[in-house]
C-alpha atoms as a PDB file:
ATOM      1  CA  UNK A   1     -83.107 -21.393  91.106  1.00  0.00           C
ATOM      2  CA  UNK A   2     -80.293 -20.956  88.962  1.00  0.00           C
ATOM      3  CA  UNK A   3     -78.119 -22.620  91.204  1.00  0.00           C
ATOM      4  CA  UNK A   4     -80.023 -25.512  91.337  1.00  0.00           C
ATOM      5  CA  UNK A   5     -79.499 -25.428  86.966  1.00  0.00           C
ATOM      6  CA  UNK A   6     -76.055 -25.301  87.116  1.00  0.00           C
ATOM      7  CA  UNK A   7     -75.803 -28.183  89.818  1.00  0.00           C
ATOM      8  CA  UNK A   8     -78.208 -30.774  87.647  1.00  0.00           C
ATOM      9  CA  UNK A   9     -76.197 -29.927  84.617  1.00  0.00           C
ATOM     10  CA  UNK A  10     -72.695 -30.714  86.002  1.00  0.00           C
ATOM     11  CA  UNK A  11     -74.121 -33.826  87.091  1.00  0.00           C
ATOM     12  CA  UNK A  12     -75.274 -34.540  83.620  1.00  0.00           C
ATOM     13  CA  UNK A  13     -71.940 -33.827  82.228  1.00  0.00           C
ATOM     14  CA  UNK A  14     -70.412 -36.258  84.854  1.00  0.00           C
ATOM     15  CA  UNK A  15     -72.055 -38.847  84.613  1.00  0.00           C
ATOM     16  CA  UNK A  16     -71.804 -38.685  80.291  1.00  0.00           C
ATOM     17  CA  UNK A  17     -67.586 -38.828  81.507  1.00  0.00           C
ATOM     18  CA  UNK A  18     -67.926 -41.743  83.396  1.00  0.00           C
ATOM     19  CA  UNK A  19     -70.124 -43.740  80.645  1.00  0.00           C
ATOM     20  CA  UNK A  20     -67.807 -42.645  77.852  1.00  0.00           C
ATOM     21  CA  UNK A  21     -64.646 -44.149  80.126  1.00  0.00           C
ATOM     22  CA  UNK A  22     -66.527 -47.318  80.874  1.00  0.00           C
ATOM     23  CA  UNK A  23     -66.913 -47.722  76.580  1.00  0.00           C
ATOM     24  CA  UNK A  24     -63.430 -46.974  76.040  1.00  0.00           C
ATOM     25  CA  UNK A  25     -62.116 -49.796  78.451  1.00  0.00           C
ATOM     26  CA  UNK A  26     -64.877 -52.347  77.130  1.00  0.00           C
ATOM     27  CA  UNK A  27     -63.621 -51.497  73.621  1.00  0.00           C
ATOM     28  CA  UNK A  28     -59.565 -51.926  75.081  1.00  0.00           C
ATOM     29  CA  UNK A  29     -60.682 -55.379  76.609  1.00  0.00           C
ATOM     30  CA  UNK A  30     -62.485 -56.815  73.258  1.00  0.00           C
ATOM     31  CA  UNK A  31     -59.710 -55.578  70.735  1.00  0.00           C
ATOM     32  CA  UNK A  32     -56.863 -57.414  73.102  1.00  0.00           C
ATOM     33  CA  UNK A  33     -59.158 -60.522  73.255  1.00  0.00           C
ATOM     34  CA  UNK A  34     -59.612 -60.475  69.947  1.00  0.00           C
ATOM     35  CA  UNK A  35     -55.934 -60.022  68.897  1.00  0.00           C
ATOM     36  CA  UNK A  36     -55.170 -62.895  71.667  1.00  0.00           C
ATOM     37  CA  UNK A  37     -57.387 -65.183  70.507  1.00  0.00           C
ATOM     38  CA  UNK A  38     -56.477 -65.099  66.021  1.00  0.00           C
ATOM     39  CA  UNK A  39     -56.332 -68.354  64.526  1.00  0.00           C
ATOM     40  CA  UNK A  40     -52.316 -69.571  62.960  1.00  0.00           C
ATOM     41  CA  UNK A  41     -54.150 -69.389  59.682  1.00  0.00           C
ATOM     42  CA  UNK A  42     -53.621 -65.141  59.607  1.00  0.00           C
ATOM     43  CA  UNK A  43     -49.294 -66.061  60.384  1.00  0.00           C
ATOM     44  CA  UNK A  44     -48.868 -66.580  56.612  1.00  0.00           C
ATOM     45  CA  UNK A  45     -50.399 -63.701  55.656  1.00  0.00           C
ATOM     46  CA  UNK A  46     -48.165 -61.353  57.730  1.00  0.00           C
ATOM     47  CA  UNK A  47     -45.052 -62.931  55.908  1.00  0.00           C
ATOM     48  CA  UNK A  48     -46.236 -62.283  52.579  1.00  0.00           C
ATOM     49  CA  UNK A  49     -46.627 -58.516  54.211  1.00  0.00           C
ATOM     50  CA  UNK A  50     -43.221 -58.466  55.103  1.00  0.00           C
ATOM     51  CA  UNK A  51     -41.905 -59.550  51.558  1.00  0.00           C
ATOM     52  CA  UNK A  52     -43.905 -56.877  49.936  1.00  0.00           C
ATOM     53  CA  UNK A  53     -42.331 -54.520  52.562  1.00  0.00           C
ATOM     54  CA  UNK A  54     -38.890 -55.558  51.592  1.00  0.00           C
ATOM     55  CA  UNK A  55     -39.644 -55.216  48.036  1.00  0.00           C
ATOM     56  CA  UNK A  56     -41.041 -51.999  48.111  1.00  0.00           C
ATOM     57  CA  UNK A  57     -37.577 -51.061  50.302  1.00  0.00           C
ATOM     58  CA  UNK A  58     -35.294 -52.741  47.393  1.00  0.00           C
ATOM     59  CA  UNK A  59     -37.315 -50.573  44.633  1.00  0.00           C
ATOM     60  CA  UNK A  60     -37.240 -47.640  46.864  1.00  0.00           C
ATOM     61  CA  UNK A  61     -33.179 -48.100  47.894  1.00  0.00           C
ATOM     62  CA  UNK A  62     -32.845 -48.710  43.581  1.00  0.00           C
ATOM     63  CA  UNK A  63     -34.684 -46.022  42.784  1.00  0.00           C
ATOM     64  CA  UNK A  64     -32.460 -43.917  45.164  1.00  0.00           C
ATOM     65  CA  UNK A  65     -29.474 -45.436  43.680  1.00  0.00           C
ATOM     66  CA  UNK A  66     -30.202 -44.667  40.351  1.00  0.00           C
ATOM     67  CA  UNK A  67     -31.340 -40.846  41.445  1.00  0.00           C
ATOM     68  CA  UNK A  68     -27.699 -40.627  42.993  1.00  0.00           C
ATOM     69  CA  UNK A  69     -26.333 -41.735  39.750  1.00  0.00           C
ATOM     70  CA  UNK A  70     -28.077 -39.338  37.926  1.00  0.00           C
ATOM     71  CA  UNK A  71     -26.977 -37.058  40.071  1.00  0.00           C
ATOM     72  CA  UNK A  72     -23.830 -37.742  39.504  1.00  0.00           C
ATOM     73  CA  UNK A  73     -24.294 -37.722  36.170  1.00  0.00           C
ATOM     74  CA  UNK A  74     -25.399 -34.269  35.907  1.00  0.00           C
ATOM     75  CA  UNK A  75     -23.358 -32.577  38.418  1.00  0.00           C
ATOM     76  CA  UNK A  76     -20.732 -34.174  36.004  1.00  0.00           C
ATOM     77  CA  UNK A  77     -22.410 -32.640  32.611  1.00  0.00           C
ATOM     78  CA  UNK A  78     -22.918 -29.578  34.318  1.00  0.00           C
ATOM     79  CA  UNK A  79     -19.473 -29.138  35.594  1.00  0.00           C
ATOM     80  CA  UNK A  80     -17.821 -29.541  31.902  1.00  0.00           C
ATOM     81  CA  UNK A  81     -20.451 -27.359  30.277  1.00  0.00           C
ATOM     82  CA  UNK A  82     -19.853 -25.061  33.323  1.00  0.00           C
ATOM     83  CA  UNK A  83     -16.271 -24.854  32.189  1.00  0.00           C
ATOM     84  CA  UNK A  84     -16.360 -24.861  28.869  1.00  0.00           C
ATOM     85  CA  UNK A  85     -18.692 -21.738  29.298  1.00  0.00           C
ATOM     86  CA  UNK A  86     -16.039 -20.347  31.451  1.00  0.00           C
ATOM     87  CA  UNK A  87     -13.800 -20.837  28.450  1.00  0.00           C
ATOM     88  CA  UNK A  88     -15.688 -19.289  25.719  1.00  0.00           C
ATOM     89  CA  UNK A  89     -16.249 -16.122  28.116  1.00  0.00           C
ATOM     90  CA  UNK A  90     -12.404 -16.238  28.979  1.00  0.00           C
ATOM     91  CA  UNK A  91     -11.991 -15.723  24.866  1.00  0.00           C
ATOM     92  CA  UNK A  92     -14.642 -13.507  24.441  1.00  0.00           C
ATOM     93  CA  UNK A  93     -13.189 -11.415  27.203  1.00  0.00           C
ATOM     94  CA  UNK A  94      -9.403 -11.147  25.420  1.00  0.00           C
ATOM     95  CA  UNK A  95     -11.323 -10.824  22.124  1.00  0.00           C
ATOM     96  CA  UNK A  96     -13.301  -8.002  23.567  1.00  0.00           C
ATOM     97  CA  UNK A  97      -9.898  -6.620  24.896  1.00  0.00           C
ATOM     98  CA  UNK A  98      -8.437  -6.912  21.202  1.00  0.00           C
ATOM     99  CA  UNK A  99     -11.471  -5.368  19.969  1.00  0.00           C
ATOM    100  CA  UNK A 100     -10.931  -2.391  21.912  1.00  0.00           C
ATOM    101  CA  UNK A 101      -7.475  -1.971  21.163  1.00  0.00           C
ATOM    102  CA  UNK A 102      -8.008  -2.239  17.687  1.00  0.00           C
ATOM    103  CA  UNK A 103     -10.776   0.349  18.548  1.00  0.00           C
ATOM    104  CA  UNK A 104      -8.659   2.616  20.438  1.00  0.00           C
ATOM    105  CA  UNK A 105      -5.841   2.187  17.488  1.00  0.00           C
ATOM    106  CA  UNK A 106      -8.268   2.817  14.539  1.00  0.00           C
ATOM    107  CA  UNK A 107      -9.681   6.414  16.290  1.00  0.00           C
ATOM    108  CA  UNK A 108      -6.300   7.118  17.103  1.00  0.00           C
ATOM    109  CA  UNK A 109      -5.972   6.985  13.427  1.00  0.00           C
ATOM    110  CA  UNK A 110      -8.965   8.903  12.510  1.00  0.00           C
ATOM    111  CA  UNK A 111      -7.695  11.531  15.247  1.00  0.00           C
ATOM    112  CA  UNK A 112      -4.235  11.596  13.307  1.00  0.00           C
ATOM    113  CA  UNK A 113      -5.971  11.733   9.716  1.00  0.00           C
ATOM    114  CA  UNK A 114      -7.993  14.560  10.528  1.00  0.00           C
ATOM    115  CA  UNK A 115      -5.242  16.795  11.976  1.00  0.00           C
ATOM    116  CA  UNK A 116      -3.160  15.989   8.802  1.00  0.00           C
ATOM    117  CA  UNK A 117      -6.181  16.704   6.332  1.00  0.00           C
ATOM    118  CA  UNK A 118      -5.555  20.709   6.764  1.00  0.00           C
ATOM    119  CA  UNK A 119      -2.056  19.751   5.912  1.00  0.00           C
ATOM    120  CA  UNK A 120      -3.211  17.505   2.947  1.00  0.00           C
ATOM    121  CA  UNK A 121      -5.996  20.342   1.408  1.00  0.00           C
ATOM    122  CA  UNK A 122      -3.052  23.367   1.912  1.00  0.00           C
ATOM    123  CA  UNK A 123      -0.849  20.921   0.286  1.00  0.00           C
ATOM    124  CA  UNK A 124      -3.396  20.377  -2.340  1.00  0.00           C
ATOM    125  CA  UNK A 125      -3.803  24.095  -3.143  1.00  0.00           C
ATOM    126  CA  UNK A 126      -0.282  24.373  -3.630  1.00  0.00           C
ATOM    127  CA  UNK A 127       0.160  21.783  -5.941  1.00  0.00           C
ATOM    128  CA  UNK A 128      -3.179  23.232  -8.094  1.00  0.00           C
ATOM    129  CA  UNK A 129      -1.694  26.430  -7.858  1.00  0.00           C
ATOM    130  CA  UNK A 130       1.254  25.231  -9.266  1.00  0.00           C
ATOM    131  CA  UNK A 131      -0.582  23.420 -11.761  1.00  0.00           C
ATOM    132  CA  UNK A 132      -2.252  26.433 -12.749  1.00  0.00           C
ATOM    133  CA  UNK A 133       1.522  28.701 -12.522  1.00  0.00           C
ATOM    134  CA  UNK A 134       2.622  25.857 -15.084  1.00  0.00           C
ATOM    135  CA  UNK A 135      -0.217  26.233 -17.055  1.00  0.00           C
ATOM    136  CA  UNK A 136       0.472  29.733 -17.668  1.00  0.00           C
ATOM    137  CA  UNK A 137       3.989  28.652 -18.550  1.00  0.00           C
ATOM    138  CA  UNK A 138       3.104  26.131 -21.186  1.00  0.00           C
ATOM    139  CA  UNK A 139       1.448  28.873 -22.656  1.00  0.00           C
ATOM    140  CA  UNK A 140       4.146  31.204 -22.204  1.00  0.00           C
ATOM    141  CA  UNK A 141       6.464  28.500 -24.270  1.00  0.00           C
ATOM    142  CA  UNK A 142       3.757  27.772 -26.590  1.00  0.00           C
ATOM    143  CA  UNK A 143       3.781  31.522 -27.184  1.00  0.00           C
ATOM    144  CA  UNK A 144       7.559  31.328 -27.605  1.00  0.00           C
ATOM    145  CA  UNK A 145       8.062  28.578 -29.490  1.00  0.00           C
ATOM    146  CA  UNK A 146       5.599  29.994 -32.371  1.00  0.00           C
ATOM    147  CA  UNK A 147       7.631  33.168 -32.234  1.00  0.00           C
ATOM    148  CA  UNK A 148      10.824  31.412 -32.383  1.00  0.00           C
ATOM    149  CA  UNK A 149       9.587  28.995 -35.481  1.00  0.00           C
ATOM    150  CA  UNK A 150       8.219  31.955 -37.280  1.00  0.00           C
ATOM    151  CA  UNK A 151      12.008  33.771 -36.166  1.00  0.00           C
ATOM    152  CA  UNK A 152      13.490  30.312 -37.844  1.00  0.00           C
ATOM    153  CA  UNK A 153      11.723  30.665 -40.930  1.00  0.00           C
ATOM    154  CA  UNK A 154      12.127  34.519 -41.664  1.00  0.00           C
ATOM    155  CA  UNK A 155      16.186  33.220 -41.249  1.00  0.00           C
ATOM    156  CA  UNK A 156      16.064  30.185 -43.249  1.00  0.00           C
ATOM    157  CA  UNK A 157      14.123  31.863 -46.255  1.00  0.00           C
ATOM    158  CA  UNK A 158      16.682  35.122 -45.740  1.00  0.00           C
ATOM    159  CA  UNK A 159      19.462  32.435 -45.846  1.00  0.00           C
ATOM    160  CA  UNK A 160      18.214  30.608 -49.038  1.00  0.00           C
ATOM    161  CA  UNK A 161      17.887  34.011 -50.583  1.00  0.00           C
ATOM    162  CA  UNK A 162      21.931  34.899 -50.260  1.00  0.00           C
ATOM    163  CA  UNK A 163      22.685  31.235 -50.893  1.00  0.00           C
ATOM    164  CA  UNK A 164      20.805  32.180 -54.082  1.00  0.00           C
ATOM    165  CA  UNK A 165      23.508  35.194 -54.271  1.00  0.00           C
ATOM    166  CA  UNK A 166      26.279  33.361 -53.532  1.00  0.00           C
ATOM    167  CA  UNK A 167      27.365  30.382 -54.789  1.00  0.00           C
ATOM    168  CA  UNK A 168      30.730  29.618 -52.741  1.00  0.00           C
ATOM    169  CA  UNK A 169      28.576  28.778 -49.378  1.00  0.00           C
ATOM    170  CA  UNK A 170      25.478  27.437 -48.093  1.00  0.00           C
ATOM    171  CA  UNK A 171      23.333  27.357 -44.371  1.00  0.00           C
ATOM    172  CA  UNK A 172      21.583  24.240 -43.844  1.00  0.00           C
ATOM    173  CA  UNK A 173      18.857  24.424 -40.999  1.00  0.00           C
ATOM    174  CA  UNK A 174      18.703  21.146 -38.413  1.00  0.00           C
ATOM    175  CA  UNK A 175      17.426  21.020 -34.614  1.00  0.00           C
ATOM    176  CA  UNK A 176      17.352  24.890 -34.480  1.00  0.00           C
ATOM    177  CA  UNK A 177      20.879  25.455 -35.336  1.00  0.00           C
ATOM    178  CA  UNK A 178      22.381  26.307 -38.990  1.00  0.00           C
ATOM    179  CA  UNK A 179      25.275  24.853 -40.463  1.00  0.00           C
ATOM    180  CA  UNK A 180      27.513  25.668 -42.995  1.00  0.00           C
ATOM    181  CA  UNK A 181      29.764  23.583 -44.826  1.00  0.00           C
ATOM    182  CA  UNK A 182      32.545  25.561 -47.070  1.00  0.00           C
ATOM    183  CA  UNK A 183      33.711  24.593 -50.359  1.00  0.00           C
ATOM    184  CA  UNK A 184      37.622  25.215 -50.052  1.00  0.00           C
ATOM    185  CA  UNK A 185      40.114  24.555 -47.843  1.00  0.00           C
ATOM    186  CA  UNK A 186      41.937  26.120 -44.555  1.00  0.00           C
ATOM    187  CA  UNK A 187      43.745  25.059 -41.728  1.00  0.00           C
ATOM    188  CA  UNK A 188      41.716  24.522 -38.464  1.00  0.00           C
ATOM    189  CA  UNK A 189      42.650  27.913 -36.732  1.00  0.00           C
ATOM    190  CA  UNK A 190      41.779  29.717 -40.056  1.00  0.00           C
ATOM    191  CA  UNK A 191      38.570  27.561 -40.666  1.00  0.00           C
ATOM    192  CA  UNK A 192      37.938  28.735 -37.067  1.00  0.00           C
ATOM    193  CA  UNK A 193      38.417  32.155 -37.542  1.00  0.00           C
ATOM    194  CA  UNK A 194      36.557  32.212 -40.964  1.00  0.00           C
ATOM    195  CA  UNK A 195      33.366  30.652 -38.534  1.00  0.00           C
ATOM    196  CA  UNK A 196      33.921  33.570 -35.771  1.00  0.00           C
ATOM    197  CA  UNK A 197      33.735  36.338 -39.176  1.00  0.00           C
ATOM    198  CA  UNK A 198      30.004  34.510 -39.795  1.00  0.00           C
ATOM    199  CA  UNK A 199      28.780  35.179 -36.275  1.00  0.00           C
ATOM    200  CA  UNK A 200      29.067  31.256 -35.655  1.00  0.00           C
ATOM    201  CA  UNK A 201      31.500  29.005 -34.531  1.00  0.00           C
ATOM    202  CA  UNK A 202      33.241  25.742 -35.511  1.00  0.00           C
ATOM    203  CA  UNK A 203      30.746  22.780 -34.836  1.00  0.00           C
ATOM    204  CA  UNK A 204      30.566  21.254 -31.545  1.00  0.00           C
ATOM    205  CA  UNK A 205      29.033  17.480 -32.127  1.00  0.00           C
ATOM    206  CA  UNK A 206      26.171  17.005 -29.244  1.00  0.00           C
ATOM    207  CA  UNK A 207      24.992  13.667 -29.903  1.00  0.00           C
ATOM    208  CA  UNK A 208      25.239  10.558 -32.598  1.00  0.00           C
ATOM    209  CA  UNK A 209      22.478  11.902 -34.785  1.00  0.00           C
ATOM    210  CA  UNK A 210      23.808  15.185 -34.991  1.00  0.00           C
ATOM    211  CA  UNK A 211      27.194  13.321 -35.877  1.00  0.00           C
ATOM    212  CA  UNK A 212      25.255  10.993 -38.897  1.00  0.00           C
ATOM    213  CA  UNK A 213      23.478  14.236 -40.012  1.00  0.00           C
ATOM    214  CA  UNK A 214      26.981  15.781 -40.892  1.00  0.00           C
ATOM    215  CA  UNK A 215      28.072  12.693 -42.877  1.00  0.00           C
ATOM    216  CA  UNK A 216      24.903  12.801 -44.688  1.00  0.00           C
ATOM    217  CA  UNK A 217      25.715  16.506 -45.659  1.00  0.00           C
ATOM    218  CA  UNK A 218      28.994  15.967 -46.215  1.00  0.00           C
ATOM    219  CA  UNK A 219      29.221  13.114 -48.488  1.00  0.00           C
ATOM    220  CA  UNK A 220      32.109  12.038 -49.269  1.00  0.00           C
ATOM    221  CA  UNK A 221      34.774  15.178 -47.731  1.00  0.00           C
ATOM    222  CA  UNK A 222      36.528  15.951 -44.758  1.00  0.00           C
ATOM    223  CA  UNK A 223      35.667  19.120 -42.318  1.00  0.00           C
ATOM    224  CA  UNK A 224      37.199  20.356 -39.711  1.00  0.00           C
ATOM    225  CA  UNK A 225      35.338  20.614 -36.304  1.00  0.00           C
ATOM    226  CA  UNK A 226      35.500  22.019 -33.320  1.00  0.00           C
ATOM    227  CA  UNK A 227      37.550  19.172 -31.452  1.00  0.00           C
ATOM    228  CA  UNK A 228      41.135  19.641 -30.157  1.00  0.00           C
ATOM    229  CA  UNK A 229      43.859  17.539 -28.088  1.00  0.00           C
ATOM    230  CA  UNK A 230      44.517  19.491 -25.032  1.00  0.00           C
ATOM    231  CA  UNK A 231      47.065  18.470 -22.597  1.00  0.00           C
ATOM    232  CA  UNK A 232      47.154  15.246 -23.971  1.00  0.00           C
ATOM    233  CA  UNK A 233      43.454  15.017 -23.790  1.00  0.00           C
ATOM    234  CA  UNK A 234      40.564  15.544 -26.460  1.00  0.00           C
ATOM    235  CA  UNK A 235      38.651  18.028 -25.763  1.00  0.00           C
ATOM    236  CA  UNK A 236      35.432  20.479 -27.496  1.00  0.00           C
ATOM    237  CA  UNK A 237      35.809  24.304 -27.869  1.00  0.00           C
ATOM    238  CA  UNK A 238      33.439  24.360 -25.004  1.00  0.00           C
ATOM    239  CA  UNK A 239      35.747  22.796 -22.873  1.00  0.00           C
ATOM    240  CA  UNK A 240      33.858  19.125 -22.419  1.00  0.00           C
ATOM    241  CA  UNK A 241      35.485  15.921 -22.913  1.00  0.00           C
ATOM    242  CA  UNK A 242      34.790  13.498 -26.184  1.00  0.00           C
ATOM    243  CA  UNK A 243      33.536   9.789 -25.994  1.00  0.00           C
ATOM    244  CA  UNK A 244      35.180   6.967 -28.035  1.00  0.00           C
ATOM    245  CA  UNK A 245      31.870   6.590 -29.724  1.00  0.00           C
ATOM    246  CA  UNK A 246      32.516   9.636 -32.120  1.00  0.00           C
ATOM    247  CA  UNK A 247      36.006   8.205 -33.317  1.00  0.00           C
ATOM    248  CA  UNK A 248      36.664   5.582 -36.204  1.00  0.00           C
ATOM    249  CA  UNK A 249      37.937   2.285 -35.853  1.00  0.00           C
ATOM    250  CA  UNK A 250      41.472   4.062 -36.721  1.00  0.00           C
ATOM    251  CA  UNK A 251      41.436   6.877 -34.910  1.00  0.00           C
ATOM    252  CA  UNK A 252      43.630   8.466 -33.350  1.00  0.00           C
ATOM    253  CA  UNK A 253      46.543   7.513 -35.129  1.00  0.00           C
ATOM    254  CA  UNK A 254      48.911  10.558 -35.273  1.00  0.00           C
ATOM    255  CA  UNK A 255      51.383  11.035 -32.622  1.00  0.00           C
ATOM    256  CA  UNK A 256      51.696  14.882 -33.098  1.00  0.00           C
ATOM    257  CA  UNK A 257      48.161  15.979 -34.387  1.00  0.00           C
ATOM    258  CA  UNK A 258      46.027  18.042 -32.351  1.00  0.00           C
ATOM    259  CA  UNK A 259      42.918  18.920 -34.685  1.00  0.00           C
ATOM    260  CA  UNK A 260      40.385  16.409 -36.002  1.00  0.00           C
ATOM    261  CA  UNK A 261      38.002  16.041 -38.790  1.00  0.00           C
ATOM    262  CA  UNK A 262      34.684  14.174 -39.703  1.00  0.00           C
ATOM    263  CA  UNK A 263      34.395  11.372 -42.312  1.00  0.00           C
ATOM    264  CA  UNK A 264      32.373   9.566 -43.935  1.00  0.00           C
ATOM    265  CA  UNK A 265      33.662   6.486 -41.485  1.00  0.00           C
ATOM    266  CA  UNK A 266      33.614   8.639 -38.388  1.00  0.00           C
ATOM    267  CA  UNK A 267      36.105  11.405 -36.425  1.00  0.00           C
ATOM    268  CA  UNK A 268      39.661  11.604 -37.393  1.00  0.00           C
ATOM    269  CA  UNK A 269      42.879  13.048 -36.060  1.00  0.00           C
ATOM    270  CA  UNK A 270      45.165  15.239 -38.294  1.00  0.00           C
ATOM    271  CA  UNK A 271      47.938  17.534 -38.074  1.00  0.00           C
ATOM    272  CA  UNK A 272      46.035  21.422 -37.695  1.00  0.00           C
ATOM    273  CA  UNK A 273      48.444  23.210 -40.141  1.00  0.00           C
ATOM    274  CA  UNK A 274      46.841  20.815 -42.707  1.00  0.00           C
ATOM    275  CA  UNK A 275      44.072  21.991 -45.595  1.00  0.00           C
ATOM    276  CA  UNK A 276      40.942  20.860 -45.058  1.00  0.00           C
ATOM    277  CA  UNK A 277      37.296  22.183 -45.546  1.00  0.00           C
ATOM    278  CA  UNK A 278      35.385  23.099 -42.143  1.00  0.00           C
ATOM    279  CA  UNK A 279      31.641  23.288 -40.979  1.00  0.00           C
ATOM    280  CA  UNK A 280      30.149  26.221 -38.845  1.00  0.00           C
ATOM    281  CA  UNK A 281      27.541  25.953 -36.461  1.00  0.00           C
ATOM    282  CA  UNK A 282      25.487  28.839 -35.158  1.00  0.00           C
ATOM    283  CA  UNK A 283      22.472  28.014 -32.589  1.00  0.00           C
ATOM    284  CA  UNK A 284      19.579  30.125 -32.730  1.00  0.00           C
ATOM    285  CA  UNK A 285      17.346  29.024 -30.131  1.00  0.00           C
ATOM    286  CA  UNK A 286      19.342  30.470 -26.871  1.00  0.00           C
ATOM    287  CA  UNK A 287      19.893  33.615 -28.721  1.00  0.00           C
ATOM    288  CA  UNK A 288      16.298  34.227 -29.388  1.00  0.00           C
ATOM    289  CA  UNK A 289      14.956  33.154 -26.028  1.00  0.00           C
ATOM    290  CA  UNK A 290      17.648  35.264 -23.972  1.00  0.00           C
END
């Protein structure tokens, strides 16, 4: 029985094959006919199909023209920007380098700075200490001075009182050193010696104001002073040399005079075993600070 089944249905599926063949060539045969057999009237037609073909080709070959220009174009753009950007990180790269340099330089610095600020803050405390040691010393000469002022004026007022004795001499007090000025006259090794007696010395002239100070004094008379010609050369008691701004316009002008006085015009030279009144100087303000 089931035999029989599968016999009538491969029959049935045969003979649906053969039918389905049979339509196909029927359907061959009428579509060749029919293509054999179309009027001239569809010939136009075709043409006009085959211009639009070409046209669509031309757009389509312009359209692929232009893309390959633009392309171009921007494989072009893209190229310059591409080096350009190539550029600018060439520069930022040396600029970097710089930067890192300058970097390298600037910590070296810092490095240097702070090893030298131990230096700097001992150096410091030094210089406050010395500060401070100075301090004390101002003080110290403060101190001194005072004592030394106070010494000046227990000697001036003790030298007024025996000028008020004596009427022959006088002390007059300048710049911490007293001078005296006699009233007759020696010659200069005398004068010298009479100077020596007082516990002073014949003056030594330090400086142009000291020089117009013993004019003033002086007036209108001649002293000796402590100035001598020494192996051809004019010399102080102390040994230092005299510069031409001391002398008057005409002086020297003795060949064989050795000794000189001041005048109302200035120094002078004049023969030593010559009369003439003297000045002593005695300095106070080594003696008291020694």
């Amino acid at each position: 029985m089931t035999e029989t089944v599968e016999m009538d249905r491969r029959e049935r599926v045969e003979k649906m094959d053969i039918y389905e063949s049979a339509d196909t060539v029927r359907h061959y045969d009428l579509r060749t006919n029919t293509e054999r057999h179309l009027p001239l009237q569809h010939t136009g037609s075709v043409s006009v199909k085959n211009r639009k073909h070409r046209a669509v080709e031309v757009c389509v070959c312009l359209l692929c023209v232009l893309l390959l220009t633009a392309v171009m174009v921007l494989c072009v753009y893209f190229t310059t920007e591409r080096n350009q950007l190539l550029t600018h990180i060439n520069n930022l790269t040396e600029e970097r380098c710089q930067i890192i340099t300058k970097y390298e330089q600037i910590l070296n610095h810092i490095n240097n700075l702070t090893e030298e600020n131990p230096q700097i803050i001992t150096k410091y405390e030094q210089i406050l200490n010395h500060i401070n040691n100075l301090t004390e010393e101002k003080h110290q000469i403060i101190t001194k001075y005072e004592q030394i002022k106070n010494k000046n004026d227990e000697l001036q007022h003790g030298l007024y009182e025996h000028d008020q004795r004596a009427d022959n001499f006088k002390w007059i007090y300048y710049n911490f050193s007293f001078y005296y000025f006699s009233s007759e006259g020696k010659s200069w090794s005398e004068s010298r010696r009479d100077c020596q007696q007082r516990g002073a010395d014949i003056v030594i002239i330090n400086s142009k104001e000291e020089q117009e100070f013993l004019k003033n004094v002086g007036g209108d008379s001649d002293f000796w002073i402590g100035l001598t010609k020494t192996e051809g050369v004019w010399k102080w008691i102390d040994g230092t040399t005299i510069t031409n701004g001391y002398w008057s316009s005409q002086s020297p002008q003795y060949q064989n005079s050795y000794c000189a006085r001041i005048t109302s015009s200035g120094l002078n030279d004049w023969p030593c075993n010559f009369f003439a009144k003297w000045i002593c100087k005695r300095t106070i303000l080594k003696s008291l600070i020694t």
